[in-house]
PDB file of N, CA and C in Angstrom:
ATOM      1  N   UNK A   1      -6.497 -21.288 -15.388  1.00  0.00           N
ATOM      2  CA  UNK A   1      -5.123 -20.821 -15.470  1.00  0.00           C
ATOM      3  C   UNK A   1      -4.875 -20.186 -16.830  1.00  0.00           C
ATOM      4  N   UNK A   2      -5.433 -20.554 -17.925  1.00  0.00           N
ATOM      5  CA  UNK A   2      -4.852 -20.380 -19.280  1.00  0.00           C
ATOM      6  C   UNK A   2      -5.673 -19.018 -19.378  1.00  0.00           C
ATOM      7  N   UNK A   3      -7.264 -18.928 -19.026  1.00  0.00           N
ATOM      8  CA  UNK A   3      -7.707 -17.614 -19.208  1.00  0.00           C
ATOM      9  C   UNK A   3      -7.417 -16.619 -18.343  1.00  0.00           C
ATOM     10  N   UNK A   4      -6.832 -16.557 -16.927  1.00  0.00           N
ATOM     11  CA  UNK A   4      -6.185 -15.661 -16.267  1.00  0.00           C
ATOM     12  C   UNK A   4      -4.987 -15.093 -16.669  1.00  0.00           C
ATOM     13  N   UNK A   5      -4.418 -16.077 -17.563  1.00  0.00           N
ATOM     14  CA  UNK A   5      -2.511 -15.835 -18.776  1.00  0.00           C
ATOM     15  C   UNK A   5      -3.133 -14.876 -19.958  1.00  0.00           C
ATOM     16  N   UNK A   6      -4.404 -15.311 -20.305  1.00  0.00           N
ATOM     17  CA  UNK A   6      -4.768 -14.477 -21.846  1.00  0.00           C
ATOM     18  C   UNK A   6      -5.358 -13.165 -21.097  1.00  0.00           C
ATOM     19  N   UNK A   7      -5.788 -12.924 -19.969  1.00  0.00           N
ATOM     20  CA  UNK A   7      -6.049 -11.629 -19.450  1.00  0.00           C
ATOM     21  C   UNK A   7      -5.057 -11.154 -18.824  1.00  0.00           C
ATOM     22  N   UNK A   8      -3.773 -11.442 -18.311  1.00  0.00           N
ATOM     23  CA  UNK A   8      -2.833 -10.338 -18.078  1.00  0.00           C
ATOM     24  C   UNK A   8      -2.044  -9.918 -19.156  1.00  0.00           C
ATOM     25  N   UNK A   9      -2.014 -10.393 -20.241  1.00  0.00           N
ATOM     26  CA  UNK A   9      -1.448 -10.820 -21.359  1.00  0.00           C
ATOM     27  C   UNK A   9      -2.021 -10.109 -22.404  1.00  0.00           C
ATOM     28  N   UNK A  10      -3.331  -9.383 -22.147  1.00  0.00           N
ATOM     29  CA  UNK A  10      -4.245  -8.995 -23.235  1.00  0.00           C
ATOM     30  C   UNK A  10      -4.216  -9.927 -24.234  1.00  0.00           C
ATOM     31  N   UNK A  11      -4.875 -10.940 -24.465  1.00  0.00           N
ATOM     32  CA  UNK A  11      -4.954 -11.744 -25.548  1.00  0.00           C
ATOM     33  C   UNK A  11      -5.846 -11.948 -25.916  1.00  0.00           C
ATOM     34  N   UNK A  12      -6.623 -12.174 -26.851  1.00  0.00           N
ATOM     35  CA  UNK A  12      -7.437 -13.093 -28.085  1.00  0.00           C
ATOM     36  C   UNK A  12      -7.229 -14.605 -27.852  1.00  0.00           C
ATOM     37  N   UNK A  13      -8.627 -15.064 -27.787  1.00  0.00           N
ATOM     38  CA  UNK A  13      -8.173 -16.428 -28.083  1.00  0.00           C
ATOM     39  C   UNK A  13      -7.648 -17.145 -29.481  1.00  0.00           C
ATOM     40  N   UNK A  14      -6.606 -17.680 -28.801  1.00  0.00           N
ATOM     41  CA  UNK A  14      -5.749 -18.477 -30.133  1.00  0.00           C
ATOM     42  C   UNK A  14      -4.672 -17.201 -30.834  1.00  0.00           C
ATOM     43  N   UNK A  15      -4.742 -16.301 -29.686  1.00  0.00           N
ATOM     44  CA  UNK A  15      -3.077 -15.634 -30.443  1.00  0.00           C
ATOM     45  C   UNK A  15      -1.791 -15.829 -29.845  1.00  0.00           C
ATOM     46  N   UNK A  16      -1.025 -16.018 -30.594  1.00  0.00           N
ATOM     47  CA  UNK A  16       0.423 -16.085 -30.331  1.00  0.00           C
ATOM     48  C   UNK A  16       0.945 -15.281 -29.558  1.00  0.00           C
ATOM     49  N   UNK A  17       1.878 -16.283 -28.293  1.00  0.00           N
ATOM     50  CA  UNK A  17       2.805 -14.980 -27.529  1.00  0.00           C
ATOM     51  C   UNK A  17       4.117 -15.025 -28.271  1.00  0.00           C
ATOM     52  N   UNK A  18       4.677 -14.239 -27.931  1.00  0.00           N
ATOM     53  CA  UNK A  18       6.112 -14.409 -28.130  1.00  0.00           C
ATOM     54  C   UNK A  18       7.173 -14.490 -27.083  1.00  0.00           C
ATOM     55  N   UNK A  19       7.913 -15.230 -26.777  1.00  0.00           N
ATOM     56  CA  UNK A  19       8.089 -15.135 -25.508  1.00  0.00           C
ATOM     57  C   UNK A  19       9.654 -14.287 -24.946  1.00  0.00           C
ATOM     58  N   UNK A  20       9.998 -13.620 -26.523  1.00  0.00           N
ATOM     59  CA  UNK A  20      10.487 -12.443 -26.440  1.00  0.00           C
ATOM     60  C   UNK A  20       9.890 -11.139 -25.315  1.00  0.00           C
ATOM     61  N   UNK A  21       8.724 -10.911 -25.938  1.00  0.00           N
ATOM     62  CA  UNK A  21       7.663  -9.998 -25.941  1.00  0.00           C
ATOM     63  C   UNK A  21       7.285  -9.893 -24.264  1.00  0.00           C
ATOM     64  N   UNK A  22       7.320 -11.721 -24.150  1.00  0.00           N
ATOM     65  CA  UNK A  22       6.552 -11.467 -22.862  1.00  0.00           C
ATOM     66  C   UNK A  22       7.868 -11.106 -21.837  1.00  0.00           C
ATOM     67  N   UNK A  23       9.084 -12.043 -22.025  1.00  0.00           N
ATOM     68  CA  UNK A  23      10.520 -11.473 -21.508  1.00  0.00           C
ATOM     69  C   UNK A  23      10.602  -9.946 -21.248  1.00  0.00           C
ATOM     70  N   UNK A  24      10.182  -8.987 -22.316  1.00  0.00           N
ATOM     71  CA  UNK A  24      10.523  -7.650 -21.950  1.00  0.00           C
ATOM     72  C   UNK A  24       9.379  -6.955 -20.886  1.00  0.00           C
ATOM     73  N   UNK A  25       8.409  -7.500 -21.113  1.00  0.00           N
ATOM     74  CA  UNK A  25       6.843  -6.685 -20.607  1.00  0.00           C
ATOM     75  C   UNK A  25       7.301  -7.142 -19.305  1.00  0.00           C
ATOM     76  N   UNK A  26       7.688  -8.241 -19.160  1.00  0.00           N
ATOM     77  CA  UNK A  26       7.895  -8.911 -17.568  1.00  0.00           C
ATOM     78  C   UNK A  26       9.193  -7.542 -16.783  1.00  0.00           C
ATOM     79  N   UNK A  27      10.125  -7.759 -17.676  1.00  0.00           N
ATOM     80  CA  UNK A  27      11.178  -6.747 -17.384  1.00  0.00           C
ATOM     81  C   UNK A  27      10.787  -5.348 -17.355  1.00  0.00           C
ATOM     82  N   UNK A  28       9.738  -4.992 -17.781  1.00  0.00           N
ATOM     83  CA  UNK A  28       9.511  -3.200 -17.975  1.00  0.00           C
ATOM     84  C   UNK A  28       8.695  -3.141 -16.561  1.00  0.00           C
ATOM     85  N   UNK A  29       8.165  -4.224 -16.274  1.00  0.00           N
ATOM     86  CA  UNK A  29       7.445  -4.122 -14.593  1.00  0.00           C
ATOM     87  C   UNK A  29       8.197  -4.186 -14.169  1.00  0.00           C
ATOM     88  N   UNK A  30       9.296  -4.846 -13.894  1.00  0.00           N
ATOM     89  CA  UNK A  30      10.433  -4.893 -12.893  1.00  0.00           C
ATOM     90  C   UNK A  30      10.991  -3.765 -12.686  1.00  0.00           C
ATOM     91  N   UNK A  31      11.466  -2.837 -13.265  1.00  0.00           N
ATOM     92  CA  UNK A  31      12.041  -1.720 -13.758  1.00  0.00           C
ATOM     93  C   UNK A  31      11.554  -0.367 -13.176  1.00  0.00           C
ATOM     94  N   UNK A  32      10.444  -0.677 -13.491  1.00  0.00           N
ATOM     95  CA  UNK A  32       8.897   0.308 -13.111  1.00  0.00           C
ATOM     96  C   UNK A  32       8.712   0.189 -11.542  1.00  0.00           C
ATOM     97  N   UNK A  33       9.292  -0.967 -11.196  1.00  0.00           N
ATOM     98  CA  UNK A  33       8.971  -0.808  -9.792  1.00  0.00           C
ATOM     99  C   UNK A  33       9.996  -0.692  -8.866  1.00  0.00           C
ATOM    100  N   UNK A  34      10.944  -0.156  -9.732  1.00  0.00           N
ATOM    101  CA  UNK A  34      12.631   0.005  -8.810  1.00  0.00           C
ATOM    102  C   UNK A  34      12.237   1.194  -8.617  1.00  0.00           C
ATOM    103  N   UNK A  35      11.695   1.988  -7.933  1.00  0.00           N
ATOM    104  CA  UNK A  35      11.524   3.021  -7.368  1.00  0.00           C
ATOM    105  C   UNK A  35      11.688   3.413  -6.078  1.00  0.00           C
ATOM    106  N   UNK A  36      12.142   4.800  -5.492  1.00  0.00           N
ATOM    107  CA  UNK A  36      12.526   4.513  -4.419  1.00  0.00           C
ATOM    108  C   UNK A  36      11.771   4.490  -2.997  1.00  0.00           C
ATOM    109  N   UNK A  37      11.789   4.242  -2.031  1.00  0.00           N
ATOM    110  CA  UNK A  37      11.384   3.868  -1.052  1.00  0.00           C
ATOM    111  C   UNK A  37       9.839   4.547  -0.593  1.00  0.00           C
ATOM    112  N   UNK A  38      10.518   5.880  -0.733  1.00  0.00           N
ATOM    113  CA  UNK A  38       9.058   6.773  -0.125  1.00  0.00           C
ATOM    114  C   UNK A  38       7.795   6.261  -1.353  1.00  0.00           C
ATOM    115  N   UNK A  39       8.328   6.834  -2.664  1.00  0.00           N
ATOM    116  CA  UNK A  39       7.144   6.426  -3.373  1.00  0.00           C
ATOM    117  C   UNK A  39       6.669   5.024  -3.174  1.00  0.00           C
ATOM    118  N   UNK A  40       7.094   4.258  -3.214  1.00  0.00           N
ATOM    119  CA  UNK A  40       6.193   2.623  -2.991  1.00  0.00           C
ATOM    120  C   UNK A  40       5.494   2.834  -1.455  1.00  0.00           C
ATOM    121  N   UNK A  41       6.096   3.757  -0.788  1.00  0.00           N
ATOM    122  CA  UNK A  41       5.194   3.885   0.662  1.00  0.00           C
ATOM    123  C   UNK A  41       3.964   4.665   0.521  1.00  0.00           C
ATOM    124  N   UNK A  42       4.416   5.693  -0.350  1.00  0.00           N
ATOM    125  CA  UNK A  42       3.433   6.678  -0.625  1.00  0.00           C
ATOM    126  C   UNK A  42       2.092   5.535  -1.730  1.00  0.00           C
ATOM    127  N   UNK A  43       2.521   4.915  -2.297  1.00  0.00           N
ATOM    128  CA  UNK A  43       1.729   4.505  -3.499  1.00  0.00           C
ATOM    129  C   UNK A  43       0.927   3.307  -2.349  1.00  0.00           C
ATOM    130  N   UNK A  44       1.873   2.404  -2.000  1.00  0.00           N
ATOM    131  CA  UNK A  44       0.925   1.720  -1.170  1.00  0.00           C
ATOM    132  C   UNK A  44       0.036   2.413   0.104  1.00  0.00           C
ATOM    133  N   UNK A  45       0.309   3.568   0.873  1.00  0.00           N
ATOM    134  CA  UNK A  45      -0.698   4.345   1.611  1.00  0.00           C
ATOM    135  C   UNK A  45      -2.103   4.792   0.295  1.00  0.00           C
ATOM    136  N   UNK A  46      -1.855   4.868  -0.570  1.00  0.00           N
ATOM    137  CA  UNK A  46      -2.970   5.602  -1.544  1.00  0.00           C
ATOM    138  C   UNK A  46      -3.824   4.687  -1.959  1.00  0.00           C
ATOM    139  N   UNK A  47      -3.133   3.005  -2.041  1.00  0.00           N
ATOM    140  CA  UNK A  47      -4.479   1.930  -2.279  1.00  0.00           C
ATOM    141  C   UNK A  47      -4.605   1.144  -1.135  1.00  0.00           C
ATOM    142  N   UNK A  48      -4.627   1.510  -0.042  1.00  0.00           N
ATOM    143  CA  UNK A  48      -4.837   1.318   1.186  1.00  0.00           C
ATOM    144  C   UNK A  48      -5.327   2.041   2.084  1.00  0.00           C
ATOM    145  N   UNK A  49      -6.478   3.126   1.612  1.00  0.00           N
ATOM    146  CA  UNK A  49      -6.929   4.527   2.267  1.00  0.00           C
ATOM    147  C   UNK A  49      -7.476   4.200   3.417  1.00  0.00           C
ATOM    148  N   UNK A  50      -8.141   3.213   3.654  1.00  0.00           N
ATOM    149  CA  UNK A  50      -9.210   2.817   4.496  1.00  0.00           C
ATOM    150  C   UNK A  50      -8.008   2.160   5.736  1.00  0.00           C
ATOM    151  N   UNK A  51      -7.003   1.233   5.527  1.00  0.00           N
ATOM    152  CA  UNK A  51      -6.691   0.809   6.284  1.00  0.00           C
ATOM    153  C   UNK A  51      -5.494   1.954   7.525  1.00  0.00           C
ATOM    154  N   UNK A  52      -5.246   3.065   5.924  1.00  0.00           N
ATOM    155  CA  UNK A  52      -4.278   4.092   6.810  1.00  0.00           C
ATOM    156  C   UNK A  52      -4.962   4.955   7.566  1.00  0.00           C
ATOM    157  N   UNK A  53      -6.487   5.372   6.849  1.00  0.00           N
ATOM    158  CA  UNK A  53      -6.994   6.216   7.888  1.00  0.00           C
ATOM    159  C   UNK A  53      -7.589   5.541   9.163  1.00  0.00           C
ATOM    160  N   UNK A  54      -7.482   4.234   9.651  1.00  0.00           N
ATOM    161  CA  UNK A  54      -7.784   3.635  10.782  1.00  0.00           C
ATOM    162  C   UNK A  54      -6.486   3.420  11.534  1.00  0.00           C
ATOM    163  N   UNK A  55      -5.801   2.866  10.851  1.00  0.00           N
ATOM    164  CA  UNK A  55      -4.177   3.433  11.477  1.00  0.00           C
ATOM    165  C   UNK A  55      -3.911   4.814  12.361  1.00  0.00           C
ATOM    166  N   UNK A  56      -4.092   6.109  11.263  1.00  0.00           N
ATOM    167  CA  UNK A  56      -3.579   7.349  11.884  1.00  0.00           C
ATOM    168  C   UNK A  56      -4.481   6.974  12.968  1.00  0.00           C
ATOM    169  N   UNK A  57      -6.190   6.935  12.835  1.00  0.00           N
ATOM    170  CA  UNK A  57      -6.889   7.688  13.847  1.00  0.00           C
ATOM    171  C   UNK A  57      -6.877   7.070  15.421  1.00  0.00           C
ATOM    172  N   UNK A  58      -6.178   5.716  14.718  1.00  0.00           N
ATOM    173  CA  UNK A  58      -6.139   4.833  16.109  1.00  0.00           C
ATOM    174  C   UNK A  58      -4.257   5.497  17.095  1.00  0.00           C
ATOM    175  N   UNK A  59      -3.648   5.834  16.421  1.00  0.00           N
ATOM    176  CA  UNK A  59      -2.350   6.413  16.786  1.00  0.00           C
ATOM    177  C   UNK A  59      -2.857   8.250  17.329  1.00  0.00           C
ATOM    178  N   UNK A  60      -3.443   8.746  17.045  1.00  0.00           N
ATOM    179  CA  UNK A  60      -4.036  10.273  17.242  1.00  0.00           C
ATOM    180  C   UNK A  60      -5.033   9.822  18.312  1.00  0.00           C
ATOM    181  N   UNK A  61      -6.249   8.903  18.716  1.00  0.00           N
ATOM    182  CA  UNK A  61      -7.025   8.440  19.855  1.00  0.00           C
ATOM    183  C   UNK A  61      -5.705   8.070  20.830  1.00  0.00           C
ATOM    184  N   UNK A  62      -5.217   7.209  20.554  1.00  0.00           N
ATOM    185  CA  UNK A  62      -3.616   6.979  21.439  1.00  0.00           C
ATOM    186  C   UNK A  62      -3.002   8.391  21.889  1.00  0.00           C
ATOM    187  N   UNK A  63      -2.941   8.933  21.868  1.00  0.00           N
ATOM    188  CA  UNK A  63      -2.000  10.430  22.014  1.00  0.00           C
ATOM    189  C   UNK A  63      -2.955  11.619  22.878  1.00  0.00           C
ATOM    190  N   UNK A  64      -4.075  11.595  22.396  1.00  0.00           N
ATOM    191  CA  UNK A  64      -4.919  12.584  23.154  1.00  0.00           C
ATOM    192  C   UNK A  64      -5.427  11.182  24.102  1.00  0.00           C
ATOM    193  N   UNK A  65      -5.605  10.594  24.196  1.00  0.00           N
ATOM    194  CA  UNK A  65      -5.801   9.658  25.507  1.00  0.00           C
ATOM    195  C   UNK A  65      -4.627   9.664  26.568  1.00  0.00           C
ATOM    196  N   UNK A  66      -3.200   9.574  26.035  1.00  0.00           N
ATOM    197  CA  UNK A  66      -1.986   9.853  27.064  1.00  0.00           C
ATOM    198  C   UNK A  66      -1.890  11.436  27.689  1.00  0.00           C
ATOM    199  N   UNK A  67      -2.901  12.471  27.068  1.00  0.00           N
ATOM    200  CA  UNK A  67      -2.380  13.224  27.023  1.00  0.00           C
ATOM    201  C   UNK A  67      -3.763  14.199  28.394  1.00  0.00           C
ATOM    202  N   UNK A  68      -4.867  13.487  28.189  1.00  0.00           N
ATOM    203  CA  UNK A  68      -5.839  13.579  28.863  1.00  0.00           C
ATOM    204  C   UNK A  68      -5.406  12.718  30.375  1.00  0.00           C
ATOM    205  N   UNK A  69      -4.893  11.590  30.248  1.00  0.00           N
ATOM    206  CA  UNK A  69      -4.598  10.910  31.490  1.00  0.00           C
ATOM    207  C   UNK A  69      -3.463  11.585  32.183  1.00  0.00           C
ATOM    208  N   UNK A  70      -2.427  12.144  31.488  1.00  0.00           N
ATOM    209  CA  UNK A  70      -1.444  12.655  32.510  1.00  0.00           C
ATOM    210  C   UNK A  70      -1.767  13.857  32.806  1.00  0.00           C
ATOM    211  N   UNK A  71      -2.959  14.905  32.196  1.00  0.00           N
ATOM    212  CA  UNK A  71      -3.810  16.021  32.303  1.00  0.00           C
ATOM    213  C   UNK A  71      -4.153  15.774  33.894  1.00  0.00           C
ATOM    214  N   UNK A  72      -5.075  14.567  33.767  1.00  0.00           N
ATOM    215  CA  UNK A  72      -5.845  14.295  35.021  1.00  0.00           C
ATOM    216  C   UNK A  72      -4.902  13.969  36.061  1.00  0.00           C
ATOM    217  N   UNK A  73      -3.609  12.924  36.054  1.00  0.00           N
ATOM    218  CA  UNK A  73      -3.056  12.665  36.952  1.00  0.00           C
ATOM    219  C   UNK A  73      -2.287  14.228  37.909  1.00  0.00           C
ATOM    220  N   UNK A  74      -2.046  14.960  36.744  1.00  0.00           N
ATOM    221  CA  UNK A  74      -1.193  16.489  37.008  1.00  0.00           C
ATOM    222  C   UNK A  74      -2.581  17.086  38.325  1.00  0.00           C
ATOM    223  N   UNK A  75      -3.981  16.975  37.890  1.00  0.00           N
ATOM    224  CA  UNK A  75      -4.665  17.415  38.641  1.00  0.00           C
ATOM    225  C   UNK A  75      -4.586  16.764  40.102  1.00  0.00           C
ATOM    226  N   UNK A  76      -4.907  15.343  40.115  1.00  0.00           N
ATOM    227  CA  UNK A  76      -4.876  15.153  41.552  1.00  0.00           C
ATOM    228  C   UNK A  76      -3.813  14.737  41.819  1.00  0.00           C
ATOM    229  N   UNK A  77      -2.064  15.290  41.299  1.00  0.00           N
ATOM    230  CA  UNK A  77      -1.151  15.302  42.403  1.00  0.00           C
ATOM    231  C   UNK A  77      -1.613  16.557  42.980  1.00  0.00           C
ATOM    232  N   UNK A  78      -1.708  17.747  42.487  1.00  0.00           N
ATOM    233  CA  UNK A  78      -1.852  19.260  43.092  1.00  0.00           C
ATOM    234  C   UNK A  78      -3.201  19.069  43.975  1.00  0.00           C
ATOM    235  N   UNK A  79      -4.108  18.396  43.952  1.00  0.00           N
ATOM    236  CA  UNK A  79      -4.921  18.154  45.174  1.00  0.00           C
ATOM    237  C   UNK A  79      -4.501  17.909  46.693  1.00  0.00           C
TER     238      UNK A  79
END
């Protein structure tokens, strides 16, 4: 626990926080992340590449599959 605090923290062992210091750094993330909607969508699609491009391709296989089946059904009503 204490060396996971001195690595978000950038610390040295045995240096002083301040807990001023850490009050504001905590607050400048908060701040930083009041952003609005699209960007946090956009930012989370960009470290999530892998999971969005299995997303789209599974929603685009979905669509040309509806689109092939009512293709075929159009054929054998006109039969």
């Amino acid at each position: 626990m204490e060396y996971a605090k001195d690595i978000v923290l950038n610390l040295k062992s045995g240096q002083e926080v301040n807990k001023r210091d850490w009050r504001r750094t905590r607050n400048r993330r908060r701040n930083n992340q009041k952003a609005g909607i699209f960007s946090k969508t956009l930012g989370k699609l960009l470290r999530h590449k892998i999971i969005t491009t299995i997303a789209i391709a599974t929603i685009g296989f979905m669509a040309i599959d509806i689109y092939l089946v009512t293709s075929f059904v159009n054929v054998l009503v006109r039969i």
